[in-house]
Protein backbone atom coordinates (compact mmCIF):
# COMPACT_ATOMS: atom_id res chain seq x y z
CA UNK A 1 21.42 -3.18 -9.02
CA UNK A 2 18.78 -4.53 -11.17
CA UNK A 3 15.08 -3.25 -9.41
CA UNK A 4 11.32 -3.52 -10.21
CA UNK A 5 8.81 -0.57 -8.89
CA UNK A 6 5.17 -1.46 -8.74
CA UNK A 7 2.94 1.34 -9.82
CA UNK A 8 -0.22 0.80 -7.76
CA UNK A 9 -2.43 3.84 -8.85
CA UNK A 10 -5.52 1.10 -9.78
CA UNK A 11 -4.61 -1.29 -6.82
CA UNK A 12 -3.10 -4.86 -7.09
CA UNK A 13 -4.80 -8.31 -7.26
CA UNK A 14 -2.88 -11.80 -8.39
CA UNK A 15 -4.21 -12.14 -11.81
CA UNK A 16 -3.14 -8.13 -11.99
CA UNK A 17 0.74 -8.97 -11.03
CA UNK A 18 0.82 -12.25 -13.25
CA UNK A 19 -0.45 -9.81 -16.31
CA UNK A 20 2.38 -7.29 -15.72
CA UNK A 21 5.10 -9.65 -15.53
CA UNK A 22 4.31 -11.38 -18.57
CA UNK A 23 4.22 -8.33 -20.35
CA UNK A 24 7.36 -7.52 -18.62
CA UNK A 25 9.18 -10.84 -20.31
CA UNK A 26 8.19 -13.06 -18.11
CA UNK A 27 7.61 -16.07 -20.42
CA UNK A 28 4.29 -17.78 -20.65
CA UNK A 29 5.16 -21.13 -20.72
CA UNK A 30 7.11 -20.96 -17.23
CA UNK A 31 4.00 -19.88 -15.76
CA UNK A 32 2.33 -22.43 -17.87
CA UNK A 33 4.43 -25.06 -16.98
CA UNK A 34 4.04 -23.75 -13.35
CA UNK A 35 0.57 -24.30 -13.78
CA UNK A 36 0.55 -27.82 -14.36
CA UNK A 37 3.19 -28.33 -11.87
CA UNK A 38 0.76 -27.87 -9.08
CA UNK A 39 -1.57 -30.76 -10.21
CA UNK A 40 -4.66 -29.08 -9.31
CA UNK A 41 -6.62 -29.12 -12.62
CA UNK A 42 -6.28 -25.70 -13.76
CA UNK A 43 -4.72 -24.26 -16.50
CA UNK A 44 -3.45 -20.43 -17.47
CA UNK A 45 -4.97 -18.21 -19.95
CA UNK A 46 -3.45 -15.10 -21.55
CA UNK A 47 -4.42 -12.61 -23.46
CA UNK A 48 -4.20 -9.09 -24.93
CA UNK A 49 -6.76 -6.28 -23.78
CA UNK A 50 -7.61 -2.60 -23.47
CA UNK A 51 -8.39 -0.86 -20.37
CA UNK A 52 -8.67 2.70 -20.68
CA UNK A 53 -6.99 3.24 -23.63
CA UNK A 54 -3.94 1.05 -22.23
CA UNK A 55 -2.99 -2.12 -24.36
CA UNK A 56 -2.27 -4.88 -21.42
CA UNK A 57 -1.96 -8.75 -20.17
CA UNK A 58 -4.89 -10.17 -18.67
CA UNK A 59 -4.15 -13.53 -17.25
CA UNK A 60 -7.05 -15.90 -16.44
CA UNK A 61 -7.33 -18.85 -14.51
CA UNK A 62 -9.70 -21.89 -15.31
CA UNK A 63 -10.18 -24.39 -12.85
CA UNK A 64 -11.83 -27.75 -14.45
CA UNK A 65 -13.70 -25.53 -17.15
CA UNK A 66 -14.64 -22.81 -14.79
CA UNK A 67 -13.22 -19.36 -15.24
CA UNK A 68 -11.91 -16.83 -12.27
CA UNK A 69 -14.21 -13.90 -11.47
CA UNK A 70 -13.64 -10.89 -8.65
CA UNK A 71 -15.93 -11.87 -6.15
CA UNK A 72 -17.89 -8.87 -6.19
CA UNK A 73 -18.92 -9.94 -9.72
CA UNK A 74 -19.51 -13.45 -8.84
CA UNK A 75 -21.83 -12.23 -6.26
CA UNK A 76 -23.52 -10.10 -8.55
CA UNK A 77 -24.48 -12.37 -11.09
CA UNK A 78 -25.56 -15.15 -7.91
CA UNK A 79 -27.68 -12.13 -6.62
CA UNK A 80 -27.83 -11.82 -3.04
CA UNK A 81 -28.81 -14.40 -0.49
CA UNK A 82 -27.90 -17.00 -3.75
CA UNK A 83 -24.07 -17.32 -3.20
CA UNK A 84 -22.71 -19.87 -1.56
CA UNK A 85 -19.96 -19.84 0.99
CA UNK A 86 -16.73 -21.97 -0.04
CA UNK A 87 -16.46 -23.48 3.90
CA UNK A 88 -15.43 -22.48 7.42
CA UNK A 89 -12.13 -22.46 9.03
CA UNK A 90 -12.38 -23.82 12.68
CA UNK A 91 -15.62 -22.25 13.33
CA UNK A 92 -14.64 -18.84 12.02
CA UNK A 93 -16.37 -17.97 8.80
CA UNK A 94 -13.41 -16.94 6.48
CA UNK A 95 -14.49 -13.71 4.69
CA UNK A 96 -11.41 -12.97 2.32
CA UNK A 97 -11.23 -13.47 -0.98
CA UNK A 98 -14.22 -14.78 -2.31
CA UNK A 99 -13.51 -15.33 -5.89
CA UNK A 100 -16.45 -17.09 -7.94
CA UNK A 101 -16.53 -19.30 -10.73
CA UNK A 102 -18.67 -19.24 -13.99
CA UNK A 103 -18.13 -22.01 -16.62
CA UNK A 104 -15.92 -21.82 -19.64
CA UNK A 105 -19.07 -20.86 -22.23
CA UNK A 106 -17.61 -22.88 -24.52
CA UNK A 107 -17.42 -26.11 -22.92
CA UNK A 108 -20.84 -25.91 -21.14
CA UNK A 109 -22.79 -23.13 -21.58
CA UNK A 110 -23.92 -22.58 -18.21
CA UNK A 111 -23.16 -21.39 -14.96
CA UNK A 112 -22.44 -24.39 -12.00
CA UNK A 113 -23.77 -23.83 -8.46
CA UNK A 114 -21.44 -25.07 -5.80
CA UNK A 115 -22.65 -27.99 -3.33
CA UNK A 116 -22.99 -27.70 -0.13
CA UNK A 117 -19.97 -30.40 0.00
CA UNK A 118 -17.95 -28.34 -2.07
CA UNK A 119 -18.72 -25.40 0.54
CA UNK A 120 -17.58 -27.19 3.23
CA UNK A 121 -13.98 -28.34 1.77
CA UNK A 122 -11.42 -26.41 2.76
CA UNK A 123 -7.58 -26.44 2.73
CA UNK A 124 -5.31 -25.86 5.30
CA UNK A 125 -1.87 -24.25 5.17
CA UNK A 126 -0.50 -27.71 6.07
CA UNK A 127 -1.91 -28.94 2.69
CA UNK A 128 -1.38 -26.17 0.63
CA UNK A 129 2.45 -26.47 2.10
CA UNK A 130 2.20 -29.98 0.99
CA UNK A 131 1.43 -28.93 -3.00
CA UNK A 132 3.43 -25.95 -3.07
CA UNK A 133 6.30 -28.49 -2.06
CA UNK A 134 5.67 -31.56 -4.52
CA UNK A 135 5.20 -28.95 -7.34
CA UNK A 136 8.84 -28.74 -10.03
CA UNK A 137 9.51 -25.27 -9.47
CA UNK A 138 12.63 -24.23 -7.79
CA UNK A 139 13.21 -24.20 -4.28
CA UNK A 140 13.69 -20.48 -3.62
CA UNK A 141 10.13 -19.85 -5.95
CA UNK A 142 8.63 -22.92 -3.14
CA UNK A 143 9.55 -20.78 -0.65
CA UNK A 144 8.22 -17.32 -1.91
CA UNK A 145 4.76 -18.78 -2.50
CA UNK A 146 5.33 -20.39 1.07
CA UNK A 147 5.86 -16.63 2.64
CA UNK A 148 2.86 -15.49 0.69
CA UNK A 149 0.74 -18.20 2.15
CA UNK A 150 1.34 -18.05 5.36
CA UNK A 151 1.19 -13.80 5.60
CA UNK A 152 -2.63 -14.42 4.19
CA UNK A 153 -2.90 -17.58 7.49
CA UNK A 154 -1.21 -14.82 9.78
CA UNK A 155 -3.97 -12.27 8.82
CA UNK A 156 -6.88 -14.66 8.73
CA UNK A 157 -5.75 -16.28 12.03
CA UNK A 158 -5.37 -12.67 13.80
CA UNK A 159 -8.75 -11.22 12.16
CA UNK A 160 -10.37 -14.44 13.89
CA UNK A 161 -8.30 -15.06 16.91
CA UNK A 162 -7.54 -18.39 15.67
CA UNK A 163 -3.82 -19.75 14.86
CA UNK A 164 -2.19 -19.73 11.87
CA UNK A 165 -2.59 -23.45 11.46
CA UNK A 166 -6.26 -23.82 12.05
CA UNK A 167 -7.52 -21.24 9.55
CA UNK A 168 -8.77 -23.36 6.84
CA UNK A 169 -8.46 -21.49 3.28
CA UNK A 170 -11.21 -22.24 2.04
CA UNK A 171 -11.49 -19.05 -0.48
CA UNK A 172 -7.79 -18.25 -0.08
CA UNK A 173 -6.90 -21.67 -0.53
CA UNK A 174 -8.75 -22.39 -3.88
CA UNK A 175 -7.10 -23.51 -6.89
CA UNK A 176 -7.77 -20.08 -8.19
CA UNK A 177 -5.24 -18.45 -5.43
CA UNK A 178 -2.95 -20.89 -5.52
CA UNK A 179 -2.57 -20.53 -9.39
CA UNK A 180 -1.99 -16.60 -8.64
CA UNK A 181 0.40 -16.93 -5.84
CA UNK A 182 2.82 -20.00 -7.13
CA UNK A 183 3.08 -18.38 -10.47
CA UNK A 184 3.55 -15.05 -9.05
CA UNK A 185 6.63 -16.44 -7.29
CA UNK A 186 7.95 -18.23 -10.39
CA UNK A 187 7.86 -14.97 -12.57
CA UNK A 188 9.28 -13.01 -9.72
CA UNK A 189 12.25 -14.90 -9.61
CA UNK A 190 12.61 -15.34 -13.21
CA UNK A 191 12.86 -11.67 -13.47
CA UNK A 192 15.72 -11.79 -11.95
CA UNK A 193 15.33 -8.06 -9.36
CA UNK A 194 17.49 -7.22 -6.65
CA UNK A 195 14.83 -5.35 -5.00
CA UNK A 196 11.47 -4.74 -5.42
CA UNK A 197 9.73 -1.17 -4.37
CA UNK A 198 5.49 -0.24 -4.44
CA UNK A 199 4.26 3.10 -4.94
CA UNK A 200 1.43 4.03 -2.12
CA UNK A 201 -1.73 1.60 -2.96
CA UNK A 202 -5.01 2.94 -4.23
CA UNK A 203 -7.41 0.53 -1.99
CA UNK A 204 -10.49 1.83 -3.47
CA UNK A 205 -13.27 2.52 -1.62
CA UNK A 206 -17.03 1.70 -0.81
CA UNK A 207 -18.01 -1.75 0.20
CA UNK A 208 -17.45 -5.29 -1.20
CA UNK A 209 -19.58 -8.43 -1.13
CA UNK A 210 -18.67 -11.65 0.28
CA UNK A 211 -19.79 -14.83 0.77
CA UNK A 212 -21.12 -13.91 4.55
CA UNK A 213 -22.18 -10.23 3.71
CA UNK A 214 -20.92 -6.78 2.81
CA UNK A 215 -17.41 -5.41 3.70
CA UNK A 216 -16.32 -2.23 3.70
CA UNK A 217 -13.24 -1.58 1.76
CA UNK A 218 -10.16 -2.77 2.16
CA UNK A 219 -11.42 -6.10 3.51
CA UNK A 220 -9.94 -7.12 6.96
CA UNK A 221 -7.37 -9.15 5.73
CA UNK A 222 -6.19 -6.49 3.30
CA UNK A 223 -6.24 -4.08 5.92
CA UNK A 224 -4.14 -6.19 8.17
CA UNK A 225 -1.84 -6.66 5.45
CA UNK A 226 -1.35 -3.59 4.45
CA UNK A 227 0.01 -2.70 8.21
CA UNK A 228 2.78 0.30 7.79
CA UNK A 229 2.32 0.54 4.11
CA UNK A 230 1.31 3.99 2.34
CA UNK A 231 -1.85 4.01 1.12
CA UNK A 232 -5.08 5.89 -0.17
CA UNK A 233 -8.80 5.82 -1.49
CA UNK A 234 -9.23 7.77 -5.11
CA UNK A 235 -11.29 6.85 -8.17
CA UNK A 236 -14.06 4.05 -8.30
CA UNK A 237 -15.51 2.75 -5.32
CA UNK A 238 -14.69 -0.79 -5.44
CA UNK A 239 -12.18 -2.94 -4.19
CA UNK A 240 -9.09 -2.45 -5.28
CA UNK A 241 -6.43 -3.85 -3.76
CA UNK A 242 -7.20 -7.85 -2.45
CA UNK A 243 -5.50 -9.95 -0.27
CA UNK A 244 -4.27 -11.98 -2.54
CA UNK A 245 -2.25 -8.86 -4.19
CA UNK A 246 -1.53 -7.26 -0.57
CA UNK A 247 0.28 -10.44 0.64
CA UNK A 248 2.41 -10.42 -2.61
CA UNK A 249 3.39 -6.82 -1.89
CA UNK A 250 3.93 -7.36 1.71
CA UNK A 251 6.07 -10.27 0.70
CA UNK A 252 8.39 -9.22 -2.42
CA UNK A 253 8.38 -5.25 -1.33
CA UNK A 254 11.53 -4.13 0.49
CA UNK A 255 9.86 -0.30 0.79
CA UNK A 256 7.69 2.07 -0.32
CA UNK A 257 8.25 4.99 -2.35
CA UNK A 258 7.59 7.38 -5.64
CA UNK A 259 9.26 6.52 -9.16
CA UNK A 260 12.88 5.16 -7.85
CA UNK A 261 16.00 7.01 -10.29
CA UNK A 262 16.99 4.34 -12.80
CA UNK A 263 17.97 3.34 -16.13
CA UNK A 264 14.74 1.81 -17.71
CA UNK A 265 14.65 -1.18 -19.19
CA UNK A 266 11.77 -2.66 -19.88
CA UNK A 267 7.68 -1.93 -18.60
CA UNK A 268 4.79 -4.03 -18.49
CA UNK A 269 0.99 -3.58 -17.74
CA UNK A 270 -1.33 -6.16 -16.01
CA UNK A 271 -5.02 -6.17 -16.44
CA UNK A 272 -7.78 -6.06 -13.74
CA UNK A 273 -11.24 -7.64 -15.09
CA UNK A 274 -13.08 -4.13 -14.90
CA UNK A 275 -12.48 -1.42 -17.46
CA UNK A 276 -12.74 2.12 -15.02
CA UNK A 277 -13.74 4.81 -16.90
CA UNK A 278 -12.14 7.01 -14.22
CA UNK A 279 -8.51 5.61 -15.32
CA UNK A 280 -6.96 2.68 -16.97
CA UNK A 281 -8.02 0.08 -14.67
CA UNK A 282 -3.96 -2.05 -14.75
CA UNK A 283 -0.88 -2.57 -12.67
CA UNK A 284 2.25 -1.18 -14.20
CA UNK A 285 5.32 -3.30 -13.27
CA UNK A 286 8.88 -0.93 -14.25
CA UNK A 287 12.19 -2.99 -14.43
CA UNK A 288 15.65 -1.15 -14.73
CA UNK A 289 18.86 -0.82 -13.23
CA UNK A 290 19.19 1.88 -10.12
CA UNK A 291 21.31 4.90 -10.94
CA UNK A 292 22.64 7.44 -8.37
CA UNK A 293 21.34 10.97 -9.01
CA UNK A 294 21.78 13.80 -6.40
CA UNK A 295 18.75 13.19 -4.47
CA UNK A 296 19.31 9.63 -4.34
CA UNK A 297 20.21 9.30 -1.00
CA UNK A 298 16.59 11.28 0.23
CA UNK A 299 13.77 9.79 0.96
CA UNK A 300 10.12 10.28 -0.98
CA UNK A 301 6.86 9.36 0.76
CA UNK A 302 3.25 10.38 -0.31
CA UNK A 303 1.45 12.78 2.26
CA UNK A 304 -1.99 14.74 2.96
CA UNK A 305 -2.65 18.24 2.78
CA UNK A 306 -5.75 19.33 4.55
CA UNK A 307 -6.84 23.38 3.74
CA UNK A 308 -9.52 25.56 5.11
CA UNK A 309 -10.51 29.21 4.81
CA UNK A 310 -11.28 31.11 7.51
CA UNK A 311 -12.81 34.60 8.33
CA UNK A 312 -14.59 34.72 11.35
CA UNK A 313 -11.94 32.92 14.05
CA UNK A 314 -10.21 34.77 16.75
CA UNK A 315 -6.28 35.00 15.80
CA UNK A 316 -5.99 33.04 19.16
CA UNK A 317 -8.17 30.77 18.36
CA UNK A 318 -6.50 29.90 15.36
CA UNK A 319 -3.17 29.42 17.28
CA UNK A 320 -4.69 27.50 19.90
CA UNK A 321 -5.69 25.15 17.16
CA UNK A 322 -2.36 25.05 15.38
CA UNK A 323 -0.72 24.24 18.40
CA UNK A 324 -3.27 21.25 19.12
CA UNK A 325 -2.68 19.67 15.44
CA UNK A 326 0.56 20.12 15.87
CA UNK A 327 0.74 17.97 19.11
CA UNK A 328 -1.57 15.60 17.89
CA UNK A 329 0.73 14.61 15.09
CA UNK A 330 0.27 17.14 12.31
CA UNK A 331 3.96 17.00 10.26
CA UNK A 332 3.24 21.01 10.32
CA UNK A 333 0.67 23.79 10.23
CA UNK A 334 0.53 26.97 9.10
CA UNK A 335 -1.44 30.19 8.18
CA UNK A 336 -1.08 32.88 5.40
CA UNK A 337 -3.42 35.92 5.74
CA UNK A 338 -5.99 35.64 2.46
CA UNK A 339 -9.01 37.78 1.06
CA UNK A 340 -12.05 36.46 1.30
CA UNK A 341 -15.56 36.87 -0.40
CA UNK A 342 -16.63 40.67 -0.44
CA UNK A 343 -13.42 41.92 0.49
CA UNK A 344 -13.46 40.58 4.18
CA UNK A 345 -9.59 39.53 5.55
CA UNK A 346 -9.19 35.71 6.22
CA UNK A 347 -6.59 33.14 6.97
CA UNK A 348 -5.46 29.77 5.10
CA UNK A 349 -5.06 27.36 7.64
CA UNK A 350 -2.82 24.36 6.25
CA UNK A 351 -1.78 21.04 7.43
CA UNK A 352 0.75 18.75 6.68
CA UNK A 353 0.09 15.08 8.23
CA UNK A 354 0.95 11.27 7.22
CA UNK A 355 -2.27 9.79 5.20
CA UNK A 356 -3.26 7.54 7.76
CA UNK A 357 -4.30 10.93 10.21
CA UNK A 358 -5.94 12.93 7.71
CA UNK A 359 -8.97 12.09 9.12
CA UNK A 360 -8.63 11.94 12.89
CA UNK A 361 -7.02 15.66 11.58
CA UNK A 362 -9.58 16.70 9.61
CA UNK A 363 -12.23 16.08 12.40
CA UNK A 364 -10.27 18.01 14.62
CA UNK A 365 -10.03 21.19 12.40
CA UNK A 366 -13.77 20.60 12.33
CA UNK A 367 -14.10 20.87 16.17
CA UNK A 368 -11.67 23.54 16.78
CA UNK A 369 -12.31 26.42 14.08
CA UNK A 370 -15.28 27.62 12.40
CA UNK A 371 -14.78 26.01 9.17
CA UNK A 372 -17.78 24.11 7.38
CA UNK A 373 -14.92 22.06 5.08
CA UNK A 374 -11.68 21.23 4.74
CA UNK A 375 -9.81 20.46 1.55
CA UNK A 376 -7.22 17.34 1.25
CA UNK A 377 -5.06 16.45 -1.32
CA UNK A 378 -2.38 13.88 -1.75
CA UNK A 379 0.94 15.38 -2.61
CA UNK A 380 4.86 13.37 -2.63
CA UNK A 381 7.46 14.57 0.07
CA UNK A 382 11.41 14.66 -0.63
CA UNK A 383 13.09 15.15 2.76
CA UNK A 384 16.71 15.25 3.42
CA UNK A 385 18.64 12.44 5.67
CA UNK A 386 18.62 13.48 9.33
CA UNK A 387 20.18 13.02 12.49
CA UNK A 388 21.15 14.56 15.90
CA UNK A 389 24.02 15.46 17.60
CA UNK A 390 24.15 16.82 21.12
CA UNK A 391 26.91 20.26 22.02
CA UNK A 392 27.52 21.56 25.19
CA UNK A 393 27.05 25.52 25.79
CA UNK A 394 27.35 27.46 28.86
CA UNK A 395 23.73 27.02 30.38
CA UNK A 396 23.44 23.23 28.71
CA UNK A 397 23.19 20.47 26.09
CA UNK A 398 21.62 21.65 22.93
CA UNK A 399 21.08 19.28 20.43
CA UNK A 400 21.87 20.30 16.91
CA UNK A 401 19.85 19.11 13.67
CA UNK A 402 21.72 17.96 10.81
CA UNK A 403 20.33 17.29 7.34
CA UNK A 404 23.06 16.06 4.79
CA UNK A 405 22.97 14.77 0.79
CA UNK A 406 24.73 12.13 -0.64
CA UNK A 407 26.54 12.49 2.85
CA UNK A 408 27.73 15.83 2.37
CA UNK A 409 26.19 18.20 5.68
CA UNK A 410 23.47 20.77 3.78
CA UNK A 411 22.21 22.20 6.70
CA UNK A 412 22.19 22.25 10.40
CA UNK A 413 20.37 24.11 13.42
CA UNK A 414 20.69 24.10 17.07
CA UNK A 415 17.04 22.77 18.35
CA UNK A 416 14.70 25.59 19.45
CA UNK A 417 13.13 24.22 22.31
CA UNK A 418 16.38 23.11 23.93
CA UNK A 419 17.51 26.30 23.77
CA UNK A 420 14.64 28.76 25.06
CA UNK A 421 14.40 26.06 27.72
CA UNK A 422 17.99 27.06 28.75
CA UNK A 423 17.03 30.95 28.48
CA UNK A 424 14.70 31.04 30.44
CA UNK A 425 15.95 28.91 33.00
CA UNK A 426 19.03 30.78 32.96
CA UNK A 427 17.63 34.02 32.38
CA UNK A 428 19.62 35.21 29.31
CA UNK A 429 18.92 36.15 25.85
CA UNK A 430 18.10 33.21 23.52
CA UNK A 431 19.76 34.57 20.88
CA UNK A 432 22.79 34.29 22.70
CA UNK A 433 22.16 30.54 23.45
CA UNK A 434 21.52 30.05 19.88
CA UNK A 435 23.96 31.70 18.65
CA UNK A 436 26.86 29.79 21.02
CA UNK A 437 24.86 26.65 19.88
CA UNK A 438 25.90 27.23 16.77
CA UNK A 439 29.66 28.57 17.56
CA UNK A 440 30.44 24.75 19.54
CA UNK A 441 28.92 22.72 16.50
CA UNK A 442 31.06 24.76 14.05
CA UNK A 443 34.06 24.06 16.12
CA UNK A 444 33.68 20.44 16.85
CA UNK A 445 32.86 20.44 12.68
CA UNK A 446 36.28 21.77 12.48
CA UNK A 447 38.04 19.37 15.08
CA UNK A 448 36.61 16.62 13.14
C-alpha cells in the first residue's frame, strides 16, 4: 500500500502543501493547468528557496498582478485600523483567513487598497461549487476540493451559528484559496496514495491579526477543524497552522500518528513565507510503500508529561493528589523518592495525560501540592492492542486484560478492581481471587 505521512512540526497552510507535493513529483504544469482551469484570473508561481538551512518549493499565487501574503503580514504592512475587511457573510463578520494582497512589483510598483465594493463581494459555497464544477479537472479531484470547501462552510457556519449555505466566503472564498485548495486536490490525486497519515500539528502560538481584530491562536475555524486531532504549541509565536491547511488535513488524513514503517520512496519540502530562526519554517510531505515490522500492528500517539519536585508535602497529601489526577483523566501518575537541595528528601511527582489536559492537569497539581512549577514535555507513546474478556471465578466475573502483537497474546491480567471488589465482599484473600482469575483464563486459553 502506497502512503504519504505529513510531517507537521512548522504547521500546514495551502501554499505549504502545494510546495511539498511539487517537490514530491507532483508536476507543475498539472497544477498549472489546474490553475487556469478555474477561470479566475490567477496564475501559479514556483520557485526554489531556503528556510532554515532546508532547500524547498514555495508556491505563490497571483491574482490579476497581485501576489498572496499570510494575513498577519498583510496586516502589518496596512498597519492597524488601515486594513480592510473582504465582506460579511449573512451578518456574521467572517474572521478566517484573511490573506492580503500586494502588487506584483514588477508590473506596478505599488501596493492596491481594496474598495469598499470589493469588501463587500463575497462568494458563497453555492458559487464556489459552481467553479469547482465547470473547471477540467477530474471528477474525483472536483470532489476533494468540494469536501475541503464545505469542512471550512461547516466551521464558519458553526463558529457563527449560521448554516452552511449562508456563510459567504468572502476571505475563504478568494481566488487565493481556491487556487490552494483545487490544486491541492489535483496533486493529491496525482500522487497516487492509498492513505494519507499527519503527525500531531504544531499550531503555533500567540495571537493573529484579522481583518475585524486580533485572534488568539489557532483561529476559531482552525480550532474547530482541528476537532480530535493531536496537536501542540512549540517554537515561534505565530500562526501556524490555517484553515485553509486544517481543512486539507481534516479532509485527505485517515489518522494521526508518528513516522509510519515503510519503504521510502521519495520526500518533498513545502515552503511557508517566513524563514523561523527557531527551525526550518516547511512542511515535509514522505511518500513510500507501508511495510509490516513487529510493532506494526501498535499504535503511536504523542502525549504530555507534566513533573514537579516536591519536599515539603505530607505523603498523604501527595496520594490524595495522585488519586484526584488520576480520576480526572491523568493516563497515570506516579512518585519516585528524590534528593533535594541541601540534602533534604523529596518526591518526583509525574503525570502522564493526553495533550489536550495538560493544562486543566497542570492547574490542578498547582492547587493540590505545594509546588511553585511544573515541567511538561511532549514525548510519543507505543501501546500494545487491547481488549477485554470477562471469566467466571468462585465469588464473580473478573474481567481479564489482554494486550497482543501482530495478534499473537503478549500479556494478560485479571483486572484489579474487579477482583478486590470480590474480596472484600466475599471476605477472602485477594490473592486467591487473583490468582483463580488467572487459573479460568489459562484454561479457557487452552479450550480454545
Amino acid at each position: 500500500m502506497r502512503i504519504a505521512y505529513l510531517d507537521c512540526f512548522s504547521g500546514i497552510s495551502g501554499d505549504m502543501f502545494l510546495g511539498a507535493l511539487v517537490d514530491a513529483g507532483v508536476s507543475p504544469k498539472l497544477l498549472e493547468e489546474a490553475v487556469a482551469a478555474l477561470d479566475v484570473g490567477a496564475r501559479l508561481e514556483i520557485s526554489r528557496v531556503v528556510r532554515g538551512g532546508i532547500s524547498a518549493t514555495k508556491a505563490n499565487m497571483y491574482s490579476h498582478g497581485e501576489k498572496d501574503l499570510p494575513r498577519e503580514v498583510f496586516w502589518e504592512q496596512q498597519g492597524q485600523g488601515h486594513g480592510h475587511s473582504h465582506g460579511h457573510g449573512q451578518g456574521h463578520e467572517h474572521h478566517e483567513p484573511v490573506w492580503g494582497r500586494v502588487s506584483d512589483p514588477a508590473r506596478t510598483g505599488q501596493r492596491p487598497v481594496p474598495t469598499h465594493s470589493e469588501h463587500e463581494h463575497g462568494r458563497g459555497l453555492k458559487e464556489i461549487r459552481q467553479i469547482i464544477e465547470r473547471a477540467s479537472i477530474s471528477g474525483t479531484a472536483k470532489a476533494t476540493a468540494i469536501r475541503i470547501f464545505e469542512a471550512l462552510g461547516a466551521a464558519e457556519a458553526e463558529i457563527h451559528n449560521t448554516s452552511i449555505e449562508s456563510v459567504h466566503f468572502h476571505e475563504v472564498g478568494a481566488v487565493d484559496a481556491m487556487v490552494d485548495i483545487v490544486c491541492a486536490a489535483v496533486g493529491s490525486e496525482a500522487l497516487g496514495v492509498d492513505e494519507w497519515i499527519c503527525s500531531p500539528l504544531n499550531v503555533g502560538g500567540g495571537t493573529v491579526k484579522c481583518a475585524h481584530g486580533t485572534l488568539p491562536v489557532p483561529a476559531p475555524a482552525t480550532l474547530k477543524l482541528l476537532q480530535d486531532a493531536p496537536v501542540y504549541s512549540a517554537g515561534p509565536q505565530v500562526e501556524l497552522v490555517t484553515p485553509t491547511g486544517a481543512a486539507i488535513v481534516k479532509t485527505l488524513a485517515t489518522r494521526f500518528g508518528s513516522f509510519p514503517a515503510m519503504k521510502i520512496e521519495k520526500a518533498g519540502y513545502g515552503a511557508g513565507t517566513r524563514d523561523f530562526h527557531e527551525h526550518p519554517n516547511v512542511l515535509r510531505l514522505t511518500i513510500g510503500e507501508a511495510v509490516e515490522t513487529a510493532g506494526a500492528h501498535t499504535s503511536h500517539e504523542m502525549i504530555t508529561v507534566l513533573e514537579a519536585n516536591l519536599d515539603d508535602l505530607s505523603p498523604q497529601v501527595l496520594a490524595y493528589a495522585a488519586e484526584k489526577l488520576l480520576a480526572e483523566g491523568a493516563l497515570d501518575v506516579f512518585s519516585v523518592p528524590v534528593q533535594m537541595k541541601k540534602g533534604r528528601p523529596g518526591a518526583l511527582l509525574t503525570v502522564l495525560c493526553k495533550t489536550e489536559d495538560a493544562e486543566r492537569l497542570t492547574k490542578m497539581i498547582f492547587a493540590e501540592t505545594t509546588t511553585l512549577g511544573v515541567r511538561r514535555r511532549e514525548e510519543q507513546r507505543q501501546t500494545l492492542a487491547r481488549r477485554w474478556e470477562t471469566v467466571q471465578t468462585s465469588w464473580g466475573d473478573v474481567r481479564i486484560k489482554i494486550a497482543s502483537m501482530n495478534g499473537s497474546i503478549s500479556n494478560y491480567a485479571p483486572e484489579y478492581e474487579d477482583c478486590r471488589a470480590l474480596a472484600e465482599a466475599n471476605h477472602v484473600p485477594l490473592k486467591m481471587v487473583l490468582e483463580e482469575a488467572t487459573q479460568q483464563y489459562l484454561r479457557f486459553q487452552r479450550k480454545a
